[in-house]
Protein backbone atom coordinates (compact mmCIF):
# COMPACT_ATOMS: atom_id res chain seq x y z
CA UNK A 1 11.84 -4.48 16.47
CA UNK A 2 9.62 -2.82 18.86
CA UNK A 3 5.56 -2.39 17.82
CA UNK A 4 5.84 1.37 17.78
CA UNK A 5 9.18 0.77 15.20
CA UNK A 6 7.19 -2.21 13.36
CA UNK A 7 3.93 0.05 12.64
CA UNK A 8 5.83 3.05 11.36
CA UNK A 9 7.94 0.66 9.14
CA UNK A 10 4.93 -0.49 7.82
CA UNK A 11 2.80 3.07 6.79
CA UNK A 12 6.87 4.15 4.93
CA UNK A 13 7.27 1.02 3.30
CA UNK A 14 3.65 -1.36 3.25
CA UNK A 15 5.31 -3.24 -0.03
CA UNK A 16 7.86 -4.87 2.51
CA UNK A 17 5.23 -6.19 4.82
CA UNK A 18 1.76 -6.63 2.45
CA UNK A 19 2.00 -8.76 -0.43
CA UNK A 20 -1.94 -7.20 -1.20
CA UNK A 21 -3.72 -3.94 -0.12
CA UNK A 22 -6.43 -5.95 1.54
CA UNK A 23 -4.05 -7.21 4.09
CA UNK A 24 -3.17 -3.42 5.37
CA UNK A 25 -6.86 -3.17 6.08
CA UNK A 26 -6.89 -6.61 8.27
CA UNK A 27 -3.52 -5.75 10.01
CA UNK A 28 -4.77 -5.23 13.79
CA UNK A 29 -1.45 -3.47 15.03
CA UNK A 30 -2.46 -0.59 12.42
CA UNK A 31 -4.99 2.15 13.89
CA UNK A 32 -7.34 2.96 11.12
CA UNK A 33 -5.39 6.34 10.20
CA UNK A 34 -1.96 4.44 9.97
CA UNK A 35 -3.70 2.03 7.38
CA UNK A 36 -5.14 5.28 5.71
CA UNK A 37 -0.84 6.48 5.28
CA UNK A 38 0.04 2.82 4.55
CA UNK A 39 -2.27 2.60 1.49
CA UNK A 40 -2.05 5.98 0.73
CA UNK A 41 1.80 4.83 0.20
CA UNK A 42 0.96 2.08 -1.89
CA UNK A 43 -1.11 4.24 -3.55
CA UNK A 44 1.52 6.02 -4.91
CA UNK A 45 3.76 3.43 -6.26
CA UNK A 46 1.05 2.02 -8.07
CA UNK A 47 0.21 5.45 -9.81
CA UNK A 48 3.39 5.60 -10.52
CA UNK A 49 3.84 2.07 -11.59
CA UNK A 50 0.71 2.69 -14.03
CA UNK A 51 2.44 5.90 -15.53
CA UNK A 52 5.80 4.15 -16.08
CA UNK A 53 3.30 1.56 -18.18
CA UNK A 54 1.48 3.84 -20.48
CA UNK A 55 5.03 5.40 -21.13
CA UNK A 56 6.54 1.43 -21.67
CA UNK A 57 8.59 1.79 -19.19
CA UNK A 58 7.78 -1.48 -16.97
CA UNK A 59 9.60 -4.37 -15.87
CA UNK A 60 6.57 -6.84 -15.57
CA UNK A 61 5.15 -5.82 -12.31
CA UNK A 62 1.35 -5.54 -12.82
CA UNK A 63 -0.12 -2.05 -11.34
CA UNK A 64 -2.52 -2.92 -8.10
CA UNK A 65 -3.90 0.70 -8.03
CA UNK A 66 -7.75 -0.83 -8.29
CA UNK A 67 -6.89 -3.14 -5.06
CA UNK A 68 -5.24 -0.24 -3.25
CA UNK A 69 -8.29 2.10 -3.83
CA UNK A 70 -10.83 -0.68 -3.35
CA UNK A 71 -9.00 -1.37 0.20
CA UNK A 72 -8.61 2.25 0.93
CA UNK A 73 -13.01 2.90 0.48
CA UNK A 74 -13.14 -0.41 2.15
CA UNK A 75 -11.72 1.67 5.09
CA UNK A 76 -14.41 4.31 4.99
């Protein structure tokens, strides 16, 4: 897979390639507003991970919506 490929594989779908947030922030083939879209990604699943929670709805997986926002105002 070329870079170009790798880096836009990684901003759609960061949970394949980042076991934590932090490690979108230390990736150094992300610019700084392709780690924005990456976490703002991961963002998303975890608010919608949390929801699914309050409503019972979970399978285990613990939300990481505090590490995702903590790495994205890391970024700033």
């Amino acid at each position: 897979m070329n870079q170009d490929k790798t880096s836009q594989t990684k901003i759609k779908k960061p949970h394949t390639f980042f076991d934590e947030p932090r490690e979108v922030v230390v990736d150094p083939a992300l610019s700084k507003n392709q780690k924005i879209k990456a976490l703002d990604a991961l963002e998303q699943d975890a608010r919608q991970l949390s929801v699914a929670s309050a409503e019972g709805m979970t399978g285990g997986e613990p939300s990481k919506l505090h590490d995702v926002l903590d790495a994205k105002n890391s970024l700033e």
